[in-house]
C-alpha atoms as a PDB file:
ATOM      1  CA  UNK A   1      37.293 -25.739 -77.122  1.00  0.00           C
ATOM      2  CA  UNK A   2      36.406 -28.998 -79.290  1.00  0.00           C
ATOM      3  CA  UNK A   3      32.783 -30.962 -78.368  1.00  0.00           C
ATOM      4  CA  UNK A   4      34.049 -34.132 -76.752  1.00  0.00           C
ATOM      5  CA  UNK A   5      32.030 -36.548 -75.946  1.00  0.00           C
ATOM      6  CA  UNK A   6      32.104 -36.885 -72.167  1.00  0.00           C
ATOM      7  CA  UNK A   7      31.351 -40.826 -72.334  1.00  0.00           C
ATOM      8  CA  UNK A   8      34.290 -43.359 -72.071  1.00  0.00           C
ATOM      9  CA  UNK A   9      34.904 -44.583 -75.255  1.00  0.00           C
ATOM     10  CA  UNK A  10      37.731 -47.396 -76.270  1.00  0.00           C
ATOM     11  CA  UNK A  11      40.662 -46.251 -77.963  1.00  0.00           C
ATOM     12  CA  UNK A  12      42.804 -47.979 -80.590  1.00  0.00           C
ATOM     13  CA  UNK A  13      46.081 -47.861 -78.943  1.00  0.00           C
ATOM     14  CA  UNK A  14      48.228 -48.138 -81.995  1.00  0.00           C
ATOM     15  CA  UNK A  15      46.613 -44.656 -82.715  1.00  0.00           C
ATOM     16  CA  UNK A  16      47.984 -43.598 -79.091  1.00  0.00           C
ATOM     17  CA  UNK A  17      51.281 -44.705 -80.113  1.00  0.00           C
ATOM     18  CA  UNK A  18      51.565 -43.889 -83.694  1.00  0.00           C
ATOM     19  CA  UNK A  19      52.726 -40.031 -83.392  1.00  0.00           C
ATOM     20  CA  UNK A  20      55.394 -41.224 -80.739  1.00  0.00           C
ATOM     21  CA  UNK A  21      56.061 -44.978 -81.840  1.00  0.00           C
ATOM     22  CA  UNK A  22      56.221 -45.953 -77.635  1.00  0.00           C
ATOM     23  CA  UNK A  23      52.746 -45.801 -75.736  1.00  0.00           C
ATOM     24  CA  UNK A  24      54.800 -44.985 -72.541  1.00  0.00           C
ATOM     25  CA  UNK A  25      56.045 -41.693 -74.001  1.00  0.00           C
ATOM     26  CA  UNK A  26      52.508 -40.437 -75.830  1.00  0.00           C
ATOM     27  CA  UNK A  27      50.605 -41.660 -71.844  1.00  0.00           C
ATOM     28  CA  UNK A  28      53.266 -39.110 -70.295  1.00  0.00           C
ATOM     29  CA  UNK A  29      52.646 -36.403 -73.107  1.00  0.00           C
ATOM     30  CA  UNK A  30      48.946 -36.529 -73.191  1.00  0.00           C
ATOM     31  CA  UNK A  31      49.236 -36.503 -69.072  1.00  0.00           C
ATOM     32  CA  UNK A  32      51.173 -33.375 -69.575  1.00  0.00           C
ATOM     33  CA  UNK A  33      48.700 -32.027 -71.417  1.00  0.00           C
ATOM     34  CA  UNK A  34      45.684 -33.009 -69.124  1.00  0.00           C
ATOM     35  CA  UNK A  35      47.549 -31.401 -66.020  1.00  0.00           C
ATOM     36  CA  UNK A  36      47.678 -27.822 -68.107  1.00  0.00           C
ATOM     37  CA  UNK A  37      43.805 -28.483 -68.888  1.00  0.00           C
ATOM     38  CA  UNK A  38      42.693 -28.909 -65.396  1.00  0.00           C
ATOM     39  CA  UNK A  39      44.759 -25.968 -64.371  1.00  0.00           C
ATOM     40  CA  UNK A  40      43.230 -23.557 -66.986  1.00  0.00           C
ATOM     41  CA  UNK A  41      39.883 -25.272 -65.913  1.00  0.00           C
ATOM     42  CA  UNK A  42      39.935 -25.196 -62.487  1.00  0.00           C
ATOM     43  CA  UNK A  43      41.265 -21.432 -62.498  1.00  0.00           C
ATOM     44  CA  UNK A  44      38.284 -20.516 -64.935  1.00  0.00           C
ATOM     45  CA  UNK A  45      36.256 -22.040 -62.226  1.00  0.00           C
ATOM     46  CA  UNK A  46      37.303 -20.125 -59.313  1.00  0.00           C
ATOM     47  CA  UNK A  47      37.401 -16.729 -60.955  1.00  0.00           C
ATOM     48  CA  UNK A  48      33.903 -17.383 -61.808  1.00  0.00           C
ATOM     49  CA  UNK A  49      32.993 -18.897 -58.161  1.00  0.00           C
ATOM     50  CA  UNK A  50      34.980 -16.034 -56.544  1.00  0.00           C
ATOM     51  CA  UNK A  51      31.930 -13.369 -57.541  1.00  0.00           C
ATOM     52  CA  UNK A  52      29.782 -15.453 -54.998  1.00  0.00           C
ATOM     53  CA  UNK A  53      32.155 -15.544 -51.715  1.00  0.00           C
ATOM     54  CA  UNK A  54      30.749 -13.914 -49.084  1.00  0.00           C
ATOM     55  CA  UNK A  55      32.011 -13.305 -45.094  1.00  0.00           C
ATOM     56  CA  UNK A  56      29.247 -13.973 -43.959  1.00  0.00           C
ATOM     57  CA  UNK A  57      27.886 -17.780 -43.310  1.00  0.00           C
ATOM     58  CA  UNK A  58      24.561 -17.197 -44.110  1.00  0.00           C
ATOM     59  CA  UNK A  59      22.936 -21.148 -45.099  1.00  0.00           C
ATOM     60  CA  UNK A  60      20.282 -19.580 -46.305  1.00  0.00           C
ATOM     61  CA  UNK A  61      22.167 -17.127 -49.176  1.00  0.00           C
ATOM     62  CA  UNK A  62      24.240 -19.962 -50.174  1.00  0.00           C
ATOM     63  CA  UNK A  63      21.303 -22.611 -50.714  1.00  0.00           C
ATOM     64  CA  UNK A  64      19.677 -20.026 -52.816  1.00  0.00           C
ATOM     65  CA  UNK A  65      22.362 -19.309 -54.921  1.00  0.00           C
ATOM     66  CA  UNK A  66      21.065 -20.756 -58.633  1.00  0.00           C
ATOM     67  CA  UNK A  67      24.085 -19.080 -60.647  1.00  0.00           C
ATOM     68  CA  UNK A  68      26.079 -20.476 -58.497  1.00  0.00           C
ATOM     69  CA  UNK A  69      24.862 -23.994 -58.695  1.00  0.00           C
ATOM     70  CA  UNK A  70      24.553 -23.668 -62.091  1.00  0.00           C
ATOM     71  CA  UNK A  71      28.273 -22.544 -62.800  1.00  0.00           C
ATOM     72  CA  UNK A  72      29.429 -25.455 -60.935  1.00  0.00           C
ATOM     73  CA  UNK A  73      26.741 -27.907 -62.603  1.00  0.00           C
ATOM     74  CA  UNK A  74      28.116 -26.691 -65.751  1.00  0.00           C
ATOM     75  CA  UNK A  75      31.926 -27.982 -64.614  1.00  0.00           C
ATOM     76  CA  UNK A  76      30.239 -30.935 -63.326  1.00  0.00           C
ATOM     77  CA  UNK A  77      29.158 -32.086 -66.651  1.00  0.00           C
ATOM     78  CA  UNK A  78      32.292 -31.386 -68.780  1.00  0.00           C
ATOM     79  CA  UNK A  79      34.505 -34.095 -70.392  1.00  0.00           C
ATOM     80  CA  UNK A  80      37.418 -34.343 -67.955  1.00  0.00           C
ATOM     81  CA  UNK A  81      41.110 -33.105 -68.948  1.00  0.00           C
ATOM     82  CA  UNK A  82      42.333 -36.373 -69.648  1.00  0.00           C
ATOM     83  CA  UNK A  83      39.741 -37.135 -72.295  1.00  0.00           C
ATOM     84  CA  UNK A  84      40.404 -33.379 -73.929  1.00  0.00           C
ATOM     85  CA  UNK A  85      43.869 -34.267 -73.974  1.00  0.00           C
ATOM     86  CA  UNK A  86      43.903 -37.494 -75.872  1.00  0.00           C
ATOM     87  CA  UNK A  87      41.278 -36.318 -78.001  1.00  0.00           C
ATOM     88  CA  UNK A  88      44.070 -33.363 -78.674  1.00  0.00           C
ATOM     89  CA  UNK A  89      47.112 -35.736 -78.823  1.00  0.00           C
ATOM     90  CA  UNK A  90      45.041 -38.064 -81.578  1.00  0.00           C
ATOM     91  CA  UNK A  91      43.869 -35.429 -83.275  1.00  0.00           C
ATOM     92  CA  UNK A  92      47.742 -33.852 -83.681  1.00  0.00           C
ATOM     93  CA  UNK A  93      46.964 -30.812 -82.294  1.00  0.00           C
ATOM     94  CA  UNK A  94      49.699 -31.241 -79.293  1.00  0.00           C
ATOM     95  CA  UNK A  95      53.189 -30.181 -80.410  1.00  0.00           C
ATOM     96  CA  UNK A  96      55.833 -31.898 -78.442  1.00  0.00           C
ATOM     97  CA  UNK A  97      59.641 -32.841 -78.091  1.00  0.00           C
ATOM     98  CA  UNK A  98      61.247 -35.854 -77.389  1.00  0.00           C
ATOM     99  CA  UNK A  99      64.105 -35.293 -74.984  1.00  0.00           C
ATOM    100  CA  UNK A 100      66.030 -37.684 -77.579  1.00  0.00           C
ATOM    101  CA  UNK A 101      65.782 -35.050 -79.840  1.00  0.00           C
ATOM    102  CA  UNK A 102      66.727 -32.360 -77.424  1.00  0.00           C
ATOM    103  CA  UNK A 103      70.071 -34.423 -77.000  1.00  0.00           C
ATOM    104  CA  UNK A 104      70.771 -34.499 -80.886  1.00  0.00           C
ATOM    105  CA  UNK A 105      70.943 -31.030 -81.300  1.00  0.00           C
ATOM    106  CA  UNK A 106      74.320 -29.737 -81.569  1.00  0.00           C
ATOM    107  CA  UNK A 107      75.047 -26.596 -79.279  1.00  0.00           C
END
């Protein structure tokens, strides 16, 4: 994964809508894109938290738990899937298909 800076930042929209030439259709791809991010991520995330799950309600286990708050800290503090994704789209690493083009081809 890419260092992003976390921090909002402006963009230069005619960037955004340079690789698709509408800004409507590169908001819905990198949107696309930031949906499969925050899957991925938030199944990473409970794999990892699923070591720590316990049947018993014990306050005093899950206060002391530093992994755990650690692992989740970590999570906490990463760029969210929307900025990974535009910093993807921008970047041209996204490949996409217009449905335009989908239409065109002959069958």
């Amino acid at each position: 994964m890419a260092i992003v800076q976390p921090s909002i930042i402006t963009r230069d929209i005619k960037k955004i809508i340079e690789p698709t030439g509408n800004i409507y259709d590169s908001v819905v791809i990198i949107s696309h894109r930031a949906r499969q991010i925050a899957v991925n991520i938030k199944e990473e995330l409970n794999s990892k938290l699923a070591e720590f799950a316990t049947t018993v309600d014990n306050l005093e286990e899950v206060f002391e738990n530093r992994e755990q708050i650690e692992i989740s800290k970590f999570y906490e503090r990463m760029p969210k899937s929307t900025t990974l994704a535009t910093e993807e789209f921008l970047e041209g690493k996204l490949n996409f298909r217009m449905r335009s083009d989908l239409e065109a081809i002959p069958e």
